[in-house]
N, C-alpha and C. Protein backbone atom coordinates (compact mmCIF):
# COMPACT_ATOMS: atom_id res chain seq x y z
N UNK A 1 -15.50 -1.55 72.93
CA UNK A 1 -15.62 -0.18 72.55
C UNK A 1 -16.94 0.00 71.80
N UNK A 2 -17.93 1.06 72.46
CA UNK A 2 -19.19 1.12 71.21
C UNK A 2 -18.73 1.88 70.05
N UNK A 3 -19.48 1.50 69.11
CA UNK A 3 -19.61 2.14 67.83
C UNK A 3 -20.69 2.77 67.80
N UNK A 4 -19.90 4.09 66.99
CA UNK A 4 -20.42 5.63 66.20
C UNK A 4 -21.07 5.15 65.16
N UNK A 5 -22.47 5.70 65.22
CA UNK A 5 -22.59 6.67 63.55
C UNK A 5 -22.71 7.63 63.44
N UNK A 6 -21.55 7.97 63.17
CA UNK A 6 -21.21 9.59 63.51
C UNK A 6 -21.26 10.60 62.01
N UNK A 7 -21.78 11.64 61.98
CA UNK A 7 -21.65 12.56 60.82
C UNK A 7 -21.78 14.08 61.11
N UNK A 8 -20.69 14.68 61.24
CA UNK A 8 -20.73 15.98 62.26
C UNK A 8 -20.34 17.27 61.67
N UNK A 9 -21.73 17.89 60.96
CA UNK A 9 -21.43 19.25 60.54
C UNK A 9 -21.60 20.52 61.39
N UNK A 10 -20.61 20.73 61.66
CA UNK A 10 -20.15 22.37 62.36
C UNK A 10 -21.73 23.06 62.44
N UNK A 11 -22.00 23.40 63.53
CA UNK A 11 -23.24 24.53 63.27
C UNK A 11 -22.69 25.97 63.30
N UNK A 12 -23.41 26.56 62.41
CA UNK A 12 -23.09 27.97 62.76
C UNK A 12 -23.36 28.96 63.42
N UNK A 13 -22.93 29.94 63.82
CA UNK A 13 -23.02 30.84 65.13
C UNK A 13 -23.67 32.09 64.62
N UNK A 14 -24.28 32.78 65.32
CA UNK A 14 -25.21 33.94 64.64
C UNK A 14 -24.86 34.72 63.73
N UNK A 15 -23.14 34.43 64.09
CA UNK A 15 -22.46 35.38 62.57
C UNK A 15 -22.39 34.75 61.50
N UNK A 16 -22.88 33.61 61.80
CA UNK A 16 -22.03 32.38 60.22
C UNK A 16 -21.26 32.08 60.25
N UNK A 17 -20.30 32.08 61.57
CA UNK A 17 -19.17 31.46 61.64
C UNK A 17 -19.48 29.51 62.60
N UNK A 18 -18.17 29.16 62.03
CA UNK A 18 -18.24 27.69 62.49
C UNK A 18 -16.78 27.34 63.47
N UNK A 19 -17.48 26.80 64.18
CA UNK A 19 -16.00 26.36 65.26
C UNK A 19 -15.85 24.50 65.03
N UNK A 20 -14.48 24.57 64.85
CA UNK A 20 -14.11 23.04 64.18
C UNK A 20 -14.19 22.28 65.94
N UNK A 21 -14.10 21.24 65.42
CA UNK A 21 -14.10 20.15 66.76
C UNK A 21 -12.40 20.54 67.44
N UNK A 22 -11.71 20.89 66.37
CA UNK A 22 -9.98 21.05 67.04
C UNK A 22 -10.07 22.48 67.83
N UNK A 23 -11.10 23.12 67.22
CA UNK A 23 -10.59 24.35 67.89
C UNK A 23 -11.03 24.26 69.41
N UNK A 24 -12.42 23.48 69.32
CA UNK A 24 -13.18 22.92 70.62
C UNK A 24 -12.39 23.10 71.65
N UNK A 25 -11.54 21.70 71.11
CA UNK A 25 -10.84 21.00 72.20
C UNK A 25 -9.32 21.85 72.56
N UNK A 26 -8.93 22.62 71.31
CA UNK A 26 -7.98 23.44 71.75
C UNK A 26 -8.66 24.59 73.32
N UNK A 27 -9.28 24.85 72.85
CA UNK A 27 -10.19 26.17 73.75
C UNK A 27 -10.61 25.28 75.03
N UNK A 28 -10.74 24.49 74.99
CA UNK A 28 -10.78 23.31 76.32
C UNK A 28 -9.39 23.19 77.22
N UNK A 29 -8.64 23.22 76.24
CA UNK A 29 -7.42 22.59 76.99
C UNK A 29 -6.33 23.91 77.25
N UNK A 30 -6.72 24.78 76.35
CA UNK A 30 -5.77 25.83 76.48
C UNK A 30 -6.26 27.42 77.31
N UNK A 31 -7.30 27.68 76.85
CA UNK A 31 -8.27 28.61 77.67
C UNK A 31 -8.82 27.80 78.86
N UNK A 32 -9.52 26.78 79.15
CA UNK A 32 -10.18 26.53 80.37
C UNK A 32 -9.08 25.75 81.47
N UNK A 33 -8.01 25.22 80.99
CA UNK A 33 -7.14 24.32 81.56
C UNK A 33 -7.21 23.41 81.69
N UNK A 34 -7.85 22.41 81.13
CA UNK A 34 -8.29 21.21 81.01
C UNK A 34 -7.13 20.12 80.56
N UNK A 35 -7.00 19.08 81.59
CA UNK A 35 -6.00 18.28 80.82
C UNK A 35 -6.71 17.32 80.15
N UNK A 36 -6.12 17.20 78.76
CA UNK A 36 -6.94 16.06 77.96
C UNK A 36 -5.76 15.14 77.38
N UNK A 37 -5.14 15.22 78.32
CA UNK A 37 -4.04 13.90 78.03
C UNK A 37 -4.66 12.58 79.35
N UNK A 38 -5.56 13.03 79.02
CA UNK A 38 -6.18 11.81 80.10
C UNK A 38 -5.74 10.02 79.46
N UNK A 39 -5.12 9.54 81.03
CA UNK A 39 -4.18 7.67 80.27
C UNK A 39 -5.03 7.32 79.82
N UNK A 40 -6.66 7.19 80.06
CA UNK A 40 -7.51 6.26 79.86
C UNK A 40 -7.69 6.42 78.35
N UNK A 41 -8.13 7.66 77.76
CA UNK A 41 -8.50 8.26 76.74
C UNK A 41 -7.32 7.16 75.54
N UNK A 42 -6.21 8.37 76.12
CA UNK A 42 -4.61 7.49 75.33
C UNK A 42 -4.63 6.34 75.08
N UNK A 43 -5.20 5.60 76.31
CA UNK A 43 -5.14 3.85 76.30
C UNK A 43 -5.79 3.18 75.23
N UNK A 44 -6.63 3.90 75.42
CA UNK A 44 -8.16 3.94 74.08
C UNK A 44 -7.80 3.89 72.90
N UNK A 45 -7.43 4.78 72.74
CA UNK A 45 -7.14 5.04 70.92
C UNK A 45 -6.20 4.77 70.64
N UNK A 46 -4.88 4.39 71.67
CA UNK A 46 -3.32 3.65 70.93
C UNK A 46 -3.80 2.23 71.45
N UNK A 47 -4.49 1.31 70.71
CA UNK A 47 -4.72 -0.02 70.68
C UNK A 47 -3.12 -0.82 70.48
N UNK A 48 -3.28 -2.08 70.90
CA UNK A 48 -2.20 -2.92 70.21
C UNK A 48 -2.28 -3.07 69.17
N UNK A 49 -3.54 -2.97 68.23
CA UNK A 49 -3.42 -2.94 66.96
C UNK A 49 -2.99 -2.46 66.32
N UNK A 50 -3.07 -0.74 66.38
CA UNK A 50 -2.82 0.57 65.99
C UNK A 50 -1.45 0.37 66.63
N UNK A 51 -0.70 -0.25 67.32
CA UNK A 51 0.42 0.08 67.76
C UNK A 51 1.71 -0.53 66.79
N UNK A 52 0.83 -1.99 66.58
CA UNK A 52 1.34 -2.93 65.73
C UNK A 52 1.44 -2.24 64.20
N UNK A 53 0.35 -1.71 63.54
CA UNK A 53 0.16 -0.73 61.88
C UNK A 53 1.19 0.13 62.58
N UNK A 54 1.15 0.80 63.28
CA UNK A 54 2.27 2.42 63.29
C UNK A 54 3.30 1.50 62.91
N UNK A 55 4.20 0.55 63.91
CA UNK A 55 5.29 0.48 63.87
C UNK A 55 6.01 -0.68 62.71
N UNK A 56 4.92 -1.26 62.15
CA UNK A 56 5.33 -2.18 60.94
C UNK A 56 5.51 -0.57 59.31
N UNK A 57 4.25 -0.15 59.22
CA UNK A 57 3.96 0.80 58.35
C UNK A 57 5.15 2.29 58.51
N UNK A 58 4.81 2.91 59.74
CA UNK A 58 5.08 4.00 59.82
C UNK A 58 3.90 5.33 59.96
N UNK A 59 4.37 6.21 59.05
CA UNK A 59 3.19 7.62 58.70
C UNK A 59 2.10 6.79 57.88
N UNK A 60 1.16 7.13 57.74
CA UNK A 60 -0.38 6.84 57.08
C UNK A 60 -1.18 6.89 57.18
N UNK A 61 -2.49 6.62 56.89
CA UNK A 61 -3.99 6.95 57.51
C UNK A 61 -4.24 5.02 56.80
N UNK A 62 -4.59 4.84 58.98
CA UNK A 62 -4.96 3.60 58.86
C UNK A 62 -6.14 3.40 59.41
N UNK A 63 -7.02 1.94 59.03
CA UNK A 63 -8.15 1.72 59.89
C UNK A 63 -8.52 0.65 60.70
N UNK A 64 -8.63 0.76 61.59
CA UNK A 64 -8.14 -0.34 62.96
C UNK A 64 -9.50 0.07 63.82
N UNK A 65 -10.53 -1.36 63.68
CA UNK A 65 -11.58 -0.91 64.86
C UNK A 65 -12.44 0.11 64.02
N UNK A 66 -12.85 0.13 63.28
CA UNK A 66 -13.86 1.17 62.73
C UNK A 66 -13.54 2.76 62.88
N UNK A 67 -12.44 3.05 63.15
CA UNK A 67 -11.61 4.11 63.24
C UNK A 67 -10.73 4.29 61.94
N UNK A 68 -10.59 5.11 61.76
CA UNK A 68 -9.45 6.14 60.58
C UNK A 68 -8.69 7.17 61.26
N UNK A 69 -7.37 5.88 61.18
CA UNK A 69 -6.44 7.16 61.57
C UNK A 69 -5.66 7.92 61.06
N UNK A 70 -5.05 8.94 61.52
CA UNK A 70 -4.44 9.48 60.43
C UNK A 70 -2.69 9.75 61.46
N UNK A 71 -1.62 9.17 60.73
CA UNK A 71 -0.82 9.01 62.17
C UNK A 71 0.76 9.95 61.35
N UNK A 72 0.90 10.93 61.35
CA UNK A 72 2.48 11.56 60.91
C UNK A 72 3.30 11.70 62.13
N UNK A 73 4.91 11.21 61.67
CA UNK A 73 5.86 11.37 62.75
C UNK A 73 5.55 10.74 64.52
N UNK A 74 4.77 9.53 64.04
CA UNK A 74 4.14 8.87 65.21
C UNK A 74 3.07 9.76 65.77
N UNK A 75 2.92 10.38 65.09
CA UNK A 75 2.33 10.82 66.36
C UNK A 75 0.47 10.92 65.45
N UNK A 76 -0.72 10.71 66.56
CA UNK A 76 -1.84 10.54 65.90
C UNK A 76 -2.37 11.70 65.64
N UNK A 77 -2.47 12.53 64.46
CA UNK A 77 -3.15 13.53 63.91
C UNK A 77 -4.75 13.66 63.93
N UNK A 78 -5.19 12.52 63.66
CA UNK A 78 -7.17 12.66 62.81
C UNK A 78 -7.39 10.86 63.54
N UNK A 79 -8.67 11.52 63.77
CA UNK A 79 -9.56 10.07 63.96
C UNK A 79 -10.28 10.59 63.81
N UNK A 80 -11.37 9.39 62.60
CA UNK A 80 -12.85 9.72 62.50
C UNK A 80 -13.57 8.41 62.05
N UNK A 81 -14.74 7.77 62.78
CA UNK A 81 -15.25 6.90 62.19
C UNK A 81 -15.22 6.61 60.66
N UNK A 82 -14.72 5.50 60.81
CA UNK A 82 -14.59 4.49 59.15
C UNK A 82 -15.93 3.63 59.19
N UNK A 83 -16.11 3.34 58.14
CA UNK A 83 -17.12 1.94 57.61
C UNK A 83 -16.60 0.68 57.69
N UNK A 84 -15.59 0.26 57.67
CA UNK A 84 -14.52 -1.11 57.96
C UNK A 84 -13.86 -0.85 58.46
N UNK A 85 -13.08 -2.33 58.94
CA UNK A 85 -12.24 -2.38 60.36
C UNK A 85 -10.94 -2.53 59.64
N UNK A 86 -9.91 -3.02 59.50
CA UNK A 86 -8.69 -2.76 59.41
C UNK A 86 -8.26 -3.05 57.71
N UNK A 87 -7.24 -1.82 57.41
CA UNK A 87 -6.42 -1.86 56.05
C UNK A 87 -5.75 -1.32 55.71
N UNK A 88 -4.88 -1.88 55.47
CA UNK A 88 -3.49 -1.73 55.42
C UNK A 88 -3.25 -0.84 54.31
N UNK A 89 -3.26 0.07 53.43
CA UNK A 89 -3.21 0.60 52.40
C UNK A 89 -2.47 1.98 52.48
């Protein structure tokens, strides 16, 4: 998997308004019809690692792979590049 250095501030739109990355992808998937339940994607980001932290831990924001996740009711909420690879905390 390559690694990000990622740091991503919203630009703003002639009004001064800002569109979040969720709304993006909402407006992708819900206005254009886009399926973004793509397996490959899924395959991607539910690692065996990340599979292994969910189900020992539970809910939390973990970091697995230079990723930060953020995982409630199983299910994955937030990913955003981390600085270190896995911790348990």
């Amino acid at each position: 998997m390559r690694k990000y250095s990622y740091h991503y501030v919203p630009k703003p739109t002639k009004a001064g308004i800002q569109v979040s990355d969720h709304a993006i992808l909402r407006y992708l998937e819900r206005i254009m019809n886009l399926d973004l339940g793509i397996p490959g994607i899924i395959d991607t980001i539910v690692s065996d690692e990340l599979i292994a932290v969910i189900n020992e831990r539970g809910d939390g924001d973990y970091y697995v792979n230079g990723i930060k996740y953020g995982v409630r009711n199983r299910i994955i909420t937030t990913l955003m590049p981390a600085k270190s690879n896995v911790h348990r905390d």
